[in-house]
Protein backbone atom coordinates (compact mmCIF):
# COMPACT_ATOMS: atom_id res chain seq x y z
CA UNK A 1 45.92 99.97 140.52
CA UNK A 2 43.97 101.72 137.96
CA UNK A 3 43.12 99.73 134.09
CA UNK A 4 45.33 102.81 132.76
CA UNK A 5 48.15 102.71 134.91
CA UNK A 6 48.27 98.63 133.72
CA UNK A 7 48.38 99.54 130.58
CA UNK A 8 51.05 101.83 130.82
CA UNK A 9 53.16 99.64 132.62
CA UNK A 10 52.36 97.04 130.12
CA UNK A 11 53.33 99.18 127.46
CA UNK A 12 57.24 100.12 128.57
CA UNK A 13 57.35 96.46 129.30
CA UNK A 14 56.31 95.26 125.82
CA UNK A 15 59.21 97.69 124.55
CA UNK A 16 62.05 96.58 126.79
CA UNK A 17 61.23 92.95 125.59
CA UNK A 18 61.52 94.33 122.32
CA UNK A 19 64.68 96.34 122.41
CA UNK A 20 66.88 93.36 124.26
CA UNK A 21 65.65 90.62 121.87
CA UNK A 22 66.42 92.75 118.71
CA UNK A 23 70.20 92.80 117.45
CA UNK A 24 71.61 96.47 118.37
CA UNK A 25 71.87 97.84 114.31
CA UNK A 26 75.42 99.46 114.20
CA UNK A 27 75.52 102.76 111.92
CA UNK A 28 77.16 102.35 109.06
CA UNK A 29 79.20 105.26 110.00
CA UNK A 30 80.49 103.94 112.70
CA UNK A 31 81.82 100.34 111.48
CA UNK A 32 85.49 100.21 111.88
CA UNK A 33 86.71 99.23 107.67
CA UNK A 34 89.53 96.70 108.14
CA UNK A 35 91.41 96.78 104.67
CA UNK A 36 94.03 94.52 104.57
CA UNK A 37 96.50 94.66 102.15
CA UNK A 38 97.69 91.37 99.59
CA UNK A 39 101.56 92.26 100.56
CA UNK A 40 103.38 93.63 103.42
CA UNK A 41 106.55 94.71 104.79
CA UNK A 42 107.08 94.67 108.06
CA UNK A 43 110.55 95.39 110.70
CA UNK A 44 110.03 94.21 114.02
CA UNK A 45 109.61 91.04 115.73
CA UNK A 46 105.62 90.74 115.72
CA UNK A 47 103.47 91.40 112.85
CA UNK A 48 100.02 93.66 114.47
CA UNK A 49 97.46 93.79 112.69
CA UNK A 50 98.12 98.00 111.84
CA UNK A 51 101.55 96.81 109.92
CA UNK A 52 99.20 94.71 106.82
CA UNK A 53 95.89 96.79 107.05
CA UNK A 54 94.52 100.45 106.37
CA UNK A 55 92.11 100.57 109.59
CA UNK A 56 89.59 103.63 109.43
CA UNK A 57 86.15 104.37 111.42
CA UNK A 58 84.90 107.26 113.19
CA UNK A 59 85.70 105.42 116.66
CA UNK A 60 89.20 106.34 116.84
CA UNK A 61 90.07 104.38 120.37
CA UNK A 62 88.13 101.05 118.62
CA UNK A 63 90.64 101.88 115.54
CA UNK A 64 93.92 102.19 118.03
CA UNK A 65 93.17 99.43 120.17
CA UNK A 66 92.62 97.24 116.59
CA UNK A 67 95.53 99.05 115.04
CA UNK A 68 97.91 96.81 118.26
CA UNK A 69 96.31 93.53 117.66
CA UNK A 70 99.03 90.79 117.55
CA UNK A 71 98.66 88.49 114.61
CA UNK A 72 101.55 86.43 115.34
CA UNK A 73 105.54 86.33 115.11
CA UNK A 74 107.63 87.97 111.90
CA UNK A 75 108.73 85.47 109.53
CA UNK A 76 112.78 85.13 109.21
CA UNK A 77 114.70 87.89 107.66
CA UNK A 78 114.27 87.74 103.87
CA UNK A 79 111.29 85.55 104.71
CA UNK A 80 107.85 85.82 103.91
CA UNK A 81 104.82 84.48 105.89
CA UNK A 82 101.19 83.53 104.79
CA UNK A 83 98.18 85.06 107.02
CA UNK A 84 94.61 83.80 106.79
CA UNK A 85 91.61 84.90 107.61
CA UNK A 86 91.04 82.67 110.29
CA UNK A 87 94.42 84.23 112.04
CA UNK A 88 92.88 87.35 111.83
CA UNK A 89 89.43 86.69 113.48
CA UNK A 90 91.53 84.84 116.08
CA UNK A 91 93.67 87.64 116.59
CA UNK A 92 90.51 89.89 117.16
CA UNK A 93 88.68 87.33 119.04
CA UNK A 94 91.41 87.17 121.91
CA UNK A 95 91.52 90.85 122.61
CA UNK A 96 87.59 90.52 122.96
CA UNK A 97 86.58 92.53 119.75
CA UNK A 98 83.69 90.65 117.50
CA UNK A 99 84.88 90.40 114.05
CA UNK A 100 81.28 90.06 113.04
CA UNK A 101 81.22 93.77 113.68
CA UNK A 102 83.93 94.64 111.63
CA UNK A 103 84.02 95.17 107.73
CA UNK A 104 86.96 93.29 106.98
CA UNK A 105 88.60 93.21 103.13
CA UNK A 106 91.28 90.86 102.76
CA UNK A 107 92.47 88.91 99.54
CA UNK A 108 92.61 84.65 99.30
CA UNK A 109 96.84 85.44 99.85
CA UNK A 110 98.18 87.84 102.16
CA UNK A 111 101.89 87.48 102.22
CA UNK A 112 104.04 89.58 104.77
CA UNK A 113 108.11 89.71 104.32
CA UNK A 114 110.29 90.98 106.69
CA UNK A 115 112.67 94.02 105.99
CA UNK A 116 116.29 93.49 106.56
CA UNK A 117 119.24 95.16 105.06
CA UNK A 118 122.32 93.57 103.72
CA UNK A 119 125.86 93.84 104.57
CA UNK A 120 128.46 92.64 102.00
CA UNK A 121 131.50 91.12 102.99
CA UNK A 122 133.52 93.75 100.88
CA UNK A 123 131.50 96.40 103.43
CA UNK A 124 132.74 94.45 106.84
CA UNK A 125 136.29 94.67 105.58
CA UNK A 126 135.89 98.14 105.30
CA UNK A 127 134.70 98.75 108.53
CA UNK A 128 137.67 96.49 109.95
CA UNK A 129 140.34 98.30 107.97
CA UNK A 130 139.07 101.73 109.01
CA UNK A 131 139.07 100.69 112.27
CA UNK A 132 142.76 99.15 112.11
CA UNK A 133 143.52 102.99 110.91
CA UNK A 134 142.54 104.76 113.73
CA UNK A 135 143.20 102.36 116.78
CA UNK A 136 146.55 102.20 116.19
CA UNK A 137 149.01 104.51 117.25
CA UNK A 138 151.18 104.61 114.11
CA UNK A 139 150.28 107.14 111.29
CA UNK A 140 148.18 105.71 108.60
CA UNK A 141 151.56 105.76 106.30
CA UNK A 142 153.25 103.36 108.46
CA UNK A 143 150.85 100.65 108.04
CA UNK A 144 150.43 97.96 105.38
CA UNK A 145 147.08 95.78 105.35
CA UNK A 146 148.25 93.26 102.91
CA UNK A 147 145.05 90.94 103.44
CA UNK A 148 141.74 90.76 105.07
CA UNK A 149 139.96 87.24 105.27
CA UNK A 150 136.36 88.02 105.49
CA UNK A 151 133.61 87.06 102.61
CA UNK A 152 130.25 86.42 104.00
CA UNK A 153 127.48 88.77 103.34
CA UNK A 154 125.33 89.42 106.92
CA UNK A 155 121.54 89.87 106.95
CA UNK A 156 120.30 91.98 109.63
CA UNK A 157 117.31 93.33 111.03
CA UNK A 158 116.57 97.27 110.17
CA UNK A 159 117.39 100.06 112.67
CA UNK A 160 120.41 101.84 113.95
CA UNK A 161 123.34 99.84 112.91
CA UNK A 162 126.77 100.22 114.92
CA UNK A 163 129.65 97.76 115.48
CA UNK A 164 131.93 96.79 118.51
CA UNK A 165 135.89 95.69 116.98
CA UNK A 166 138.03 93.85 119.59
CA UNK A 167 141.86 92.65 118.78
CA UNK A 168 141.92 89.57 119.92
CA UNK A 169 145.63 89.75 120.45
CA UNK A 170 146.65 86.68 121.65
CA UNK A 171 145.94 85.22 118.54
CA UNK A 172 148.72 87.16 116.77
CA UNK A 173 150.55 84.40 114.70
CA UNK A 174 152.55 85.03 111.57
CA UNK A 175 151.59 88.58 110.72
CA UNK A 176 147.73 87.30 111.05
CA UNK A 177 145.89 89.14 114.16
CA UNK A 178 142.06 88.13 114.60
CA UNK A 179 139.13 90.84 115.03
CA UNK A 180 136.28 89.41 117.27
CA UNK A 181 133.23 91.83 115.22
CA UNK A 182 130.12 92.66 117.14
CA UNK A 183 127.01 93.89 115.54
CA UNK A 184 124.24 95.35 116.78
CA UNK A 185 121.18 96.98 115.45
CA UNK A 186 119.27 99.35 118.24
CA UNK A 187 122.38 98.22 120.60
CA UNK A 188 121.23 94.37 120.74
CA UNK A 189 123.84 92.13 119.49
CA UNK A 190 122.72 90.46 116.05
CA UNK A 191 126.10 88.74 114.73
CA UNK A 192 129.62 88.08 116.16
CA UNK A 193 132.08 87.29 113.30
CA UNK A 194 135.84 86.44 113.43
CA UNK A 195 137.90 88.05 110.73
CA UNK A 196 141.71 87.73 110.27
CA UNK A 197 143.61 90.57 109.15
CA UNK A 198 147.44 90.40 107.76
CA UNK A 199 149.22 93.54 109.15
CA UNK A 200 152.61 94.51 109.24
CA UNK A 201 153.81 98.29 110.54
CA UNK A 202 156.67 99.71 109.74
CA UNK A 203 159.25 100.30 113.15
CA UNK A 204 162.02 101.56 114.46
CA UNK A 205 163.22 98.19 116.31
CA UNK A 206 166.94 96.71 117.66
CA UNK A 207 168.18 94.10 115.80
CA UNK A 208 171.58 92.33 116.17
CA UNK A 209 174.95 93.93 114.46
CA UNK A 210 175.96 90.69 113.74
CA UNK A 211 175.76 87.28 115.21
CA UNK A 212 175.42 86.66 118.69
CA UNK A 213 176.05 82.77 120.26
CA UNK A 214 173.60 81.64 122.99
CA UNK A 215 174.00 82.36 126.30
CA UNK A 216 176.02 85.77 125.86
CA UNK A 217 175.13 89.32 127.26
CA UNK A 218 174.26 92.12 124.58
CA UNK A 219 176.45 94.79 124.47
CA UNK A 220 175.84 98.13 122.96
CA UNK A 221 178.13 97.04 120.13
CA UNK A 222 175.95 94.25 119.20
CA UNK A 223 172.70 96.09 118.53
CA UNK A 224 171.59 98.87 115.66
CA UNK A 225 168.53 100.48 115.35
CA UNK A 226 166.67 99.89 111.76
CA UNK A 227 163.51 100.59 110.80
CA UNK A 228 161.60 97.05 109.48
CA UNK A 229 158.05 96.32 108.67
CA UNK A 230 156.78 94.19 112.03
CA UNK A 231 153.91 92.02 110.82
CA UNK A 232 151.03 91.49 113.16
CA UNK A 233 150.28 93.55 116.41
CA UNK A 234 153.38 92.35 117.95
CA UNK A 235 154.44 93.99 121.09
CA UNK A 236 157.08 91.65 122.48
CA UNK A 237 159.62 93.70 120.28
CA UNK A 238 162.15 96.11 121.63
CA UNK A 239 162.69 99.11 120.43
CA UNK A 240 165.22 100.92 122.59
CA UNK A 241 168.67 99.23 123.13
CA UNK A 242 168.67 100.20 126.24
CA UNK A 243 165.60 97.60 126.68
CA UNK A 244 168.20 95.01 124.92
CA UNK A 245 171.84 96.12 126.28
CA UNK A 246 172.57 93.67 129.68
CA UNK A 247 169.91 90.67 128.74
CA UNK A 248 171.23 87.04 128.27
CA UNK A 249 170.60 85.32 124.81
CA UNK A 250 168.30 82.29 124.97
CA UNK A 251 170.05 80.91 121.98
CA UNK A 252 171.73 81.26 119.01
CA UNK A 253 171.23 84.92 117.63
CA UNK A 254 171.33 85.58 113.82
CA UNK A 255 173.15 88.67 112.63
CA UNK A 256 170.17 90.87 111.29
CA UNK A 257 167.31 89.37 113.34
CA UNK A 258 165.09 91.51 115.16
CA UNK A 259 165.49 91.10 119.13
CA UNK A 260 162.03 90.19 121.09
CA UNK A 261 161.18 88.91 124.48
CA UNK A 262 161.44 85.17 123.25
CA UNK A 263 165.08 85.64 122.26
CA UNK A 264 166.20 87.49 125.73
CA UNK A 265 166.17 86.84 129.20
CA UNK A 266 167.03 89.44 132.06
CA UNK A 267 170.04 88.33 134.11
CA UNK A 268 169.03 87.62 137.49
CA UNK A 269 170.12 90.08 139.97
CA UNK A 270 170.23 88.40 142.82
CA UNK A 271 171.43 84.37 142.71
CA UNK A 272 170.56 81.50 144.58
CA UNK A 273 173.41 81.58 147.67
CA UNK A 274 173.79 85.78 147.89
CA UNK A 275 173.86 87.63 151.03
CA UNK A 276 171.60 90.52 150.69
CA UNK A 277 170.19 92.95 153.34
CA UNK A 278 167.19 93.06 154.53
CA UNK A 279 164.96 96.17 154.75
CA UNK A 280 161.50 96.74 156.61
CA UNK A 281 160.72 99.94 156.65
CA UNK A 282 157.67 102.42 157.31
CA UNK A 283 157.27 106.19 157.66
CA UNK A 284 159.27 105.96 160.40
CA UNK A 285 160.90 103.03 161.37
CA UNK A 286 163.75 101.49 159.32
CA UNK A 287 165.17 98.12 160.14
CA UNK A 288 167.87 96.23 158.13
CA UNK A 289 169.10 92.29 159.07
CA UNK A 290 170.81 90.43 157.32
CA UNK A 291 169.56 87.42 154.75
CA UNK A 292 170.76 85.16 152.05
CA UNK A 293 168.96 84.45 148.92
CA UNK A 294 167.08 80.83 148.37
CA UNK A 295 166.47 81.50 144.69
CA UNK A 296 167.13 84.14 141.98
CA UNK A 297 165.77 86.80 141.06
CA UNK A 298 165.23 90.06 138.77
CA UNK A 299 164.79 93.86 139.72
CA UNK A 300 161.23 93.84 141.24
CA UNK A 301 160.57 89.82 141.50
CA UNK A 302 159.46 88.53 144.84
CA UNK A 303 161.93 85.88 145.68
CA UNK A 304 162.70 83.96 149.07
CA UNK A 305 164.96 85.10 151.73
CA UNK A 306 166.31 83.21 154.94
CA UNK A 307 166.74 85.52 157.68
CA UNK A 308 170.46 84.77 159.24
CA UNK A 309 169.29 86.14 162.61
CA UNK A 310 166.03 83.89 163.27
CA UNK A 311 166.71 81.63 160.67
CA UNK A 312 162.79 81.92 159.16
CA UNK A 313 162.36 82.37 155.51
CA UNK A 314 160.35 85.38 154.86
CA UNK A 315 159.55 86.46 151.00
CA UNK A 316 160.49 90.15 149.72
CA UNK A 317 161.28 91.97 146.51
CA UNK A 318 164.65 92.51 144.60
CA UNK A 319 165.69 96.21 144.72
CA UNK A 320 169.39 95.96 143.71
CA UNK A 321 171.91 93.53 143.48
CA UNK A 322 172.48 93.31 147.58
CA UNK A 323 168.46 94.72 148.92
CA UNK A 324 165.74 93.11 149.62
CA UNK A 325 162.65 94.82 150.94
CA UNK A 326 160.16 93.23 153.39
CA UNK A 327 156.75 93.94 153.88
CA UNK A 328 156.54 95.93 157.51
């Protein structure tokens, strides 16, 4: 090989030495400027690093890809959390960019708070009484909300705010009926409150004509229609007299009282002892035998039956006051 060729060789190797021992100098034009602000807001439930800082450069995928940097969890709502530098360069450091690179500005405090918005107590009322409006099936005149026990103010995350109202009805107790209240924000479910309403709605109910003693069957003379004021969601009242006319009193009835399911008891149509028929029937095939009755029962109550003919006891459903159906 020829003393030139050497030295050329020597040459391009002297310069590659050079150019990997020598830090790569970075434009200035293209450093990504990392300005991070002294206070922030931010809404969700992480805190990146393009929610506290003005990120510019020319490299716009370097500026993205810094922009999603996680620096760590929100604080509570209404909270505020302290970020340092170090949380920063360890932010940067574990999605493999070199913060030496960067030209970061931050202040000695950076302080982020979490938005929220507030709903008052007075607003969640509100919400419950306009729902109580147009659930029910009465006209709006027809309803009295004497009282709505609800105070506490909710803090909730911001976004798209909607609520869920269920009656819990089985809690209907003196006029009070309880509203299970779901909130969500963005459809996730932030709070579930109780609140107890005081309703009464004005009806058209029976009520007794005058006093009735326990143990006796309403007549027609005995009951009046009136309209009263019905507190809670109670629907265990009658409001036809033919629903009333042919029950039993449980007990003692005043003269002015409003009848309800607690007060009256069908009369059994069937008795313990009663011969009955027996009917089996499909599309096409009737049979009838004949039974007697081992308990009582009302119109549509499955009750037992011994069959006279094989002497089994079989189970069927009162149709009259001498029928009993079978299954085929």
């Amino acid at each position: 090989m020829s003393s030139v060729k050497m030295k050329r060789y020597y040459s391009v190797f002297i310069a590659l030495v050079i150019l990997i021992s020598c830090p790569i100098l970075v434009s200035a034009s293209n450093v990504v400027t990392i300005r991070v602000s002294e206070r922030s807001n931010v809404s969700g439930k992480m805190i990146r690093l393009g929610d506290i800082a003005d990120i510019s450069g020319e490299d716009s995928v370097m500026v993205e890809k810094i922009r999603t940097v996680v620096i760590g969890t929100s604080p509570a709502l209404s909270k505020s959390r302290r970020i340092s530098k170090g949380i920063i360069e360890a932010s940067l450091k574990r999605k493999m960019i070199d913060a030496s690179l960067l030209d970061i500005k931050l202040h000695d405090k950076i302080i982020v708070t979490r938005d929220y918005v507030s709903i008052s107590g007075e607003e969640v009322k509100e919400i419950v009484r306009d729902f109580i409006y147009k659930s029910l099936p009465w006209d709006r005149d027809f309803i009295r909300i004497n009282e709505i026990d609800y105070n506490s103010d909710l803090i909730l995350p911001i976004g798209e705010l909607t609520f869920e109202i269920i009656p819990l009805v089985h809690s209907v107790r003196r006029g009070r009926t309880t509203f299970s209240v779901i909130i969500m924000v963005d459809r996730e479910v932030q709070k579930k409150v109780r609140v107890n309403v005081h309703i009464e709605v004005l009806r058209e109910v029976v009520i007794s004509k005058h006093s009735i003693k326990a143990n006796s069957v309403v007549s027609e003379e005995d009951v009046v229609i009136e309209k009263r004021y019905i507190e809670g969601l109670n629907t265990d009242i009658f409001t036809k007299a033919s629903d009333v006319v042919g029950k039993q009193s449980r007990r003692f009835v005043r003269a002015g009282e409003i009848f309800n399911g607690k007060i009256l008891k069908t009369l059994p149509l069937l008795k313990k002892g009663d011969m009955v028929s027996i009917v089996a029937e499909s599309d096409k095939v009737r049979v009838t035998t004949t039974g007697r009755a081992e308990e009582d029962g009302e119109k549509g109550k499955m009750i037992m039956i011994r069959n006279l003919v094989s002497n089994k006891v079989v189970y069927g459903w009162v149709v009259d006051s001498r029928t009993v159906k079978v299954e085929f």
